[in-house]
Protein backbone atom coordinates (compact mmCIF):
# COMPACT_ATOMS: atom_id res chain seq x y z
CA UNK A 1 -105.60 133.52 -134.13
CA UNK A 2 -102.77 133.72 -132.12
CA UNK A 3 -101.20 130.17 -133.45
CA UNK A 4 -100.41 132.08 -137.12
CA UNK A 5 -97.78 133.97 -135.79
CA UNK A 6 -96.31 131.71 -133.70
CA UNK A 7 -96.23 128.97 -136.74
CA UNK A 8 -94.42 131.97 -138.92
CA UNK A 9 -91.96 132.68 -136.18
CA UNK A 10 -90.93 128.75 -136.17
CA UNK A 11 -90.65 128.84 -139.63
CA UNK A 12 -88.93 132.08 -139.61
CA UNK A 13 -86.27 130.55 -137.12
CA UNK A 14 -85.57 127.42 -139.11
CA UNK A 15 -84.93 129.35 -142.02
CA UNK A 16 -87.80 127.91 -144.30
CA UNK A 17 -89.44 131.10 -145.23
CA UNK A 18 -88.41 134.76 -145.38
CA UNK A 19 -89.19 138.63 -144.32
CA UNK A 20 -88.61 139.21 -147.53
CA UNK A 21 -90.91 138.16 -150.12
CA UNK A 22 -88.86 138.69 -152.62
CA UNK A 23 -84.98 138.76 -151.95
CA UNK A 24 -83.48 138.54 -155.81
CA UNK A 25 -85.91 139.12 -158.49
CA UNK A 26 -84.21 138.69 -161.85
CA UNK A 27 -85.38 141.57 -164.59
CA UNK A 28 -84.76 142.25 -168.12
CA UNK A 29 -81.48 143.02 -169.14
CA UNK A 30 -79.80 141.41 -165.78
CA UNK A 31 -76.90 139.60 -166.72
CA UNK A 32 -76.54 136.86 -164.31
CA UNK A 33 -72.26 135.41 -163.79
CA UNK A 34 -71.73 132.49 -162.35
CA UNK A 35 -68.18 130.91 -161.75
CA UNK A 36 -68.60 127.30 -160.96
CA UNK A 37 -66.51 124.09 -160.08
CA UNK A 38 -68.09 120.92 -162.95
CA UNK A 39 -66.94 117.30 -163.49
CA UNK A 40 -67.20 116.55 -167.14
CA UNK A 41 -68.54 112.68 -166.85
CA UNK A 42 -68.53 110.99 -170.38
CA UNK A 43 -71.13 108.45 -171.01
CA UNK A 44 -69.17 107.03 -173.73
CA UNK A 45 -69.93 104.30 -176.21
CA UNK A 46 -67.51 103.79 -179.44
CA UNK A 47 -68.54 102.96 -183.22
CA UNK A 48 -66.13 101.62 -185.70
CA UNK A 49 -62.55 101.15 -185.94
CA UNK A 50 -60.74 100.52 -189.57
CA UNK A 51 -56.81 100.28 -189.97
CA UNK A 52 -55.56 100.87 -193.26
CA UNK A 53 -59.24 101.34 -194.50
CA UNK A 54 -60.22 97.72 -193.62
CA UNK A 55 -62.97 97.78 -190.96
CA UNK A 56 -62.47 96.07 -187.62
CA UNK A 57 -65.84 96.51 -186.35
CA UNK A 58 -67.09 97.49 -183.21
CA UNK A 59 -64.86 97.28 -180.14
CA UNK A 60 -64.74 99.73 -177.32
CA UNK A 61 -63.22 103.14 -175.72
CA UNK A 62 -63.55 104.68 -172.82
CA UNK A 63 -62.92 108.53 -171.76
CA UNK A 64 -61.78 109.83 -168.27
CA UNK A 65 -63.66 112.29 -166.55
CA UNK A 66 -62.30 115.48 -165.39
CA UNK A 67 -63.05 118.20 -162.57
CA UNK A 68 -62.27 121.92 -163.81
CA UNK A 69 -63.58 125.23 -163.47
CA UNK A 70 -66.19 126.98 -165.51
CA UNK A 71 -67.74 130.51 -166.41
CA UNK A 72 -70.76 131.15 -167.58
CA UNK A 73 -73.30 134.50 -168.52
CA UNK A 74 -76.48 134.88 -168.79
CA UNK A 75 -78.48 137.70 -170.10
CA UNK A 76 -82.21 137.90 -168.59
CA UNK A 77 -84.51 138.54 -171.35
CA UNK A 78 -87.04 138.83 -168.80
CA UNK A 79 -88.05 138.16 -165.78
CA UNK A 80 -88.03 134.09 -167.09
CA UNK A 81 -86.44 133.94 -170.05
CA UNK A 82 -82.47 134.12 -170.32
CA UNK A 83 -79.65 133.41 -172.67
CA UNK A 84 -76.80 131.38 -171.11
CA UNK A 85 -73.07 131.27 -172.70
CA UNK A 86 -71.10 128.56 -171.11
CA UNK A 87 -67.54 128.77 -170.97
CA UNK A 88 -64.42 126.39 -169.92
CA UNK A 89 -62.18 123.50 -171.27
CA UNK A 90 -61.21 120.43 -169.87
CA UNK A 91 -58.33 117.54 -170.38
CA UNK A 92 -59.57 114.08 -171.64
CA UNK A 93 -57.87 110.37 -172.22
CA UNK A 94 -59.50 107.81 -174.17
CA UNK A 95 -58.56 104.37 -173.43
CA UNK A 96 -58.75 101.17 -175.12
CA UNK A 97 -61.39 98.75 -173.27
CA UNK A 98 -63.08 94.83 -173.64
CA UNK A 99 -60.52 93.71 -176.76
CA UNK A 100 -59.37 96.80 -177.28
CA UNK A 101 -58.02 96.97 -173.60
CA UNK A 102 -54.63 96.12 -174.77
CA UNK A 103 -53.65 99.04 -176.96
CA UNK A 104 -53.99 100.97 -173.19
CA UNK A 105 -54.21 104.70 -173.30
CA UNK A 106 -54.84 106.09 -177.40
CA UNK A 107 -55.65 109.73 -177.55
CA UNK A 108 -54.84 112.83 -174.49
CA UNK A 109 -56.08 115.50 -175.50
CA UNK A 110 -57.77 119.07 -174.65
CA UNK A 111 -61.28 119.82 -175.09
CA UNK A 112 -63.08 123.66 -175.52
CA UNK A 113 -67.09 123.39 -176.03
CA UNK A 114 -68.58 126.60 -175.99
CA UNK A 115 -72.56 125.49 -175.21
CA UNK A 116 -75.62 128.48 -176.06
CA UNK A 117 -78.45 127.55 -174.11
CA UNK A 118 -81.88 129.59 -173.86
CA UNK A 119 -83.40 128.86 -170.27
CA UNK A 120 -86.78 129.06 -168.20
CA UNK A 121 -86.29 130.52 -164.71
CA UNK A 122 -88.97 129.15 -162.76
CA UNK A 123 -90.65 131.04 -159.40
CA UNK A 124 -88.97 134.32 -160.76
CA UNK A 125 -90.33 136.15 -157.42
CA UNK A 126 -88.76 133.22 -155.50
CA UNK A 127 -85.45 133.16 -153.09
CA UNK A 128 -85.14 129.43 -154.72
CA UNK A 129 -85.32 129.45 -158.45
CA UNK A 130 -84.84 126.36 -161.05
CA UNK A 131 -84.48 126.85 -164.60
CA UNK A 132 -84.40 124.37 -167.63
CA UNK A 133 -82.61 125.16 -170.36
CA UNK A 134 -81.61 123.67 -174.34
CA UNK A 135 -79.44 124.92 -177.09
CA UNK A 136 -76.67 123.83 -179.12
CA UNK A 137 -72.98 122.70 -178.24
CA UNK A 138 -69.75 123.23 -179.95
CA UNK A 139 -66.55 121.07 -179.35
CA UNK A 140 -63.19 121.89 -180.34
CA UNK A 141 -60.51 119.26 -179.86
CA UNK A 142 -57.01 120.47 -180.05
CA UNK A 143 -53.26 119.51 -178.43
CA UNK A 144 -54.09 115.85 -179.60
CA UNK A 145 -51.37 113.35 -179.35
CA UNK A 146 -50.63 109.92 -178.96
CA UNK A 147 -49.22 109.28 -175.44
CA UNK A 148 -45.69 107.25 -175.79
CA UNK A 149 -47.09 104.80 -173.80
CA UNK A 150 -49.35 103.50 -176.22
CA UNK A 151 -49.33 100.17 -177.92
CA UNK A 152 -50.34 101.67 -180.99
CA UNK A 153 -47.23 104.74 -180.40
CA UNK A 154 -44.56 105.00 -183.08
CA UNK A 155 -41.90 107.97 -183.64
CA UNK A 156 -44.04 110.42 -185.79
CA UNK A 157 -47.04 109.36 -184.77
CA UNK A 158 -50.30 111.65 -185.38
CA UNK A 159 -54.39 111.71 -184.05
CA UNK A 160 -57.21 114.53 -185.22
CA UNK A 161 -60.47 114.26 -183.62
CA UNK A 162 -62.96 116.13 -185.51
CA UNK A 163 -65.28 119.03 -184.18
CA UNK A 164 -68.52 118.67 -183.33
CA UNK A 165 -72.08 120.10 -183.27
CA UNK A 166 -74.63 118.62 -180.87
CA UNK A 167 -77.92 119.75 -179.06
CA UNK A 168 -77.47 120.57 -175.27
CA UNK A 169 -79.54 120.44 -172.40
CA UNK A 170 -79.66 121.42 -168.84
CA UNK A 171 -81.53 121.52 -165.51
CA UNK A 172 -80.53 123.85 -162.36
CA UNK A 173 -80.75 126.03 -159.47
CA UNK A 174 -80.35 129.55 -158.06
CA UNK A 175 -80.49 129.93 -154.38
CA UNK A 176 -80.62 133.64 -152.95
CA UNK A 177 -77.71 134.58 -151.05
CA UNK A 178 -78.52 138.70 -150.81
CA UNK A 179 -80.18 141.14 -153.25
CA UNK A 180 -77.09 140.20 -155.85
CA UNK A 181 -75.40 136.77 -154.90
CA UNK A 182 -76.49 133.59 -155.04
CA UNK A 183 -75.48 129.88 -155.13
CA UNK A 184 -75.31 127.94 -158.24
CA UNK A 185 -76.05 123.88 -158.79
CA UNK A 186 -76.29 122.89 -162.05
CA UNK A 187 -76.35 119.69 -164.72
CA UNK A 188 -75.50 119.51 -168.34
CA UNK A 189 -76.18 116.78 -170.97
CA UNK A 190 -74.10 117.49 -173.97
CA UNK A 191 -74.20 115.62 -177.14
CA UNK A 192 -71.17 115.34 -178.73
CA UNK A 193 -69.42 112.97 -181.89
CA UNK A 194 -66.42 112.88 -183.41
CA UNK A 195 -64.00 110.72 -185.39
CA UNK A 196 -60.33 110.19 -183.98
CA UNK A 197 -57.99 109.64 -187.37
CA UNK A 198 -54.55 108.75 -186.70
CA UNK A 199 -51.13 108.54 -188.86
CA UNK A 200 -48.24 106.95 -188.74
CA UNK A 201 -49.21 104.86 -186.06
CA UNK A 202 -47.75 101.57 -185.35
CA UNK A 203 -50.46 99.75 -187.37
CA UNK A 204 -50.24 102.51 -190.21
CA UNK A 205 -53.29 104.42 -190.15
CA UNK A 206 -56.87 104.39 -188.37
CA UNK A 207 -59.93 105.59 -187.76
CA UNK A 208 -62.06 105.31 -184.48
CA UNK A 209 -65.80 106.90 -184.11
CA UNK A 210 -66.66 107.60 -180.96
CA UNK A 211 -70.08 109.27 -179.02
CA UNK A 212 -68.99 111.11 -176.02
CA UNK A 213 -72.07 112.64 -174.68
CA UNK A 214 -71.43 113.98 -171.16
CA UNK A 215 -73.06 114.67 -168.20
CA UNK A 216 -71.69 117.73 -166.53
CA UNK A 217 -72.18 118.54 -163.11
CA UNK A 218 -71.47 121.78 -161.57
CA UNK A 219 -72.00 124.08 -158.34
CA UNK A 220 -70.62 127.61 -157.87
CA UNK A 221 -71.55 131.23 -157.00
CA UNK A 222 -73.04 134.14 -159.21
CA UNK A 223 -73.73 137.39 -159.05
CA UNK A 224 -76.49 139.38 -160.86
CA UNK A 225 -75.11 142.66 -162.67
């Protein structure tokens, strides 16, 4: 009989259980705010390009990854359930690549995709909670351009991507710091499409389709309110 407390003292020592059973229990109406560091990684693949309305068939692009901050809320609908806003914006260059690799860098430009996610909190009594979530993405491209580096630049030159709406998924964990704080890791799989048209270019005009469809990767702090 004596060996049980012993065990729990070890265990207490290293950290791999606590006092306290429960440390952070989430409730209904919590709202959960986490501030976290993410590297937007595209897993790109490109469709179609046409010039001047004559299709070139498929080639390839490529998109840069970038590291930026990122807010998000969450409101606890209960203990398990919550509804998760994501919030940031990050800075993107597509690239020619294969045969395309030649026309170098096409498009910079600055991306905003607000993502609504409703999530699962797993072990809601636990210091160590995952959560999946899914819900839908919105991307808003803006500050487009052509950089003057380009093969394809030319004085006047013009690119639109279009917006897009996509599904959104994402798997991650909350890791008791106190009764309020906690550690944040988190991973995002957005879907996301669009079609780059550009003017004025030094072929004319074109049109590239391209599937972006990140994987984000974040880890941060929250606080429960």
């Amino acid at each position: 009989m004596k060996k049980i407390p012993l065990i729990s003292s070890v265990l207490l020592a290293a950290g791999l259980v606590s006092p306290v059973s429960t440390v952070m229990a989430y409730e209904a109406g919590d709202w959960l705010i986490r501030g976290r560091v993410i590297n937007v990684n595209p897993n790109d693949s490109s469709g179609t390009l046409s010039i001047n309305g004559v299709d070139q068939g498929t080639k390839g692009v490529k998109v840069d990854s970038d590291t930026v901050p990122e807010l998000d809320i969450t409101y606890m609908l209960n203990q398990n359930w919550g509804v998760e806003l994501i919030l940031g914006y990050s800075e993107h260059t597509v690239s020619g690549e294969k045969s395309w690799a030649v026309l170098g860098d096409v498009i910079d430009t600055k991306v905003l995709p607000p993502t609504l996610t409703l999530q699962y909190h797993f072990l809601p009594d636990s210091n160590i909670r995952p959560y999946i979530g899914a819900g839908v993405n919105y991307t808003y491209f803006f500050d487009e351009k052509v950089p003057s580096s380009s093969a394809i630049s030319s004085p006047g030159d013009k690119v639109k991507l279009d917006s897009s709406w996509g599904w959104a998924a994402q798997v991650g964990v909350d890791i008791a710091i106190n009764q309020d704080w906690f550690v944040n890791m988190d991973v995002k799989y957005l879907d996301i499409d669009t079609t780059a048209s550009f003017k004025n270019i030094a072929v004319g005009t074109a049109k590239i389709d391209a599937d972006i469809d990140p994987f984000v990767y974040g880890i941060g702090i929250g606080r429960r309110f």
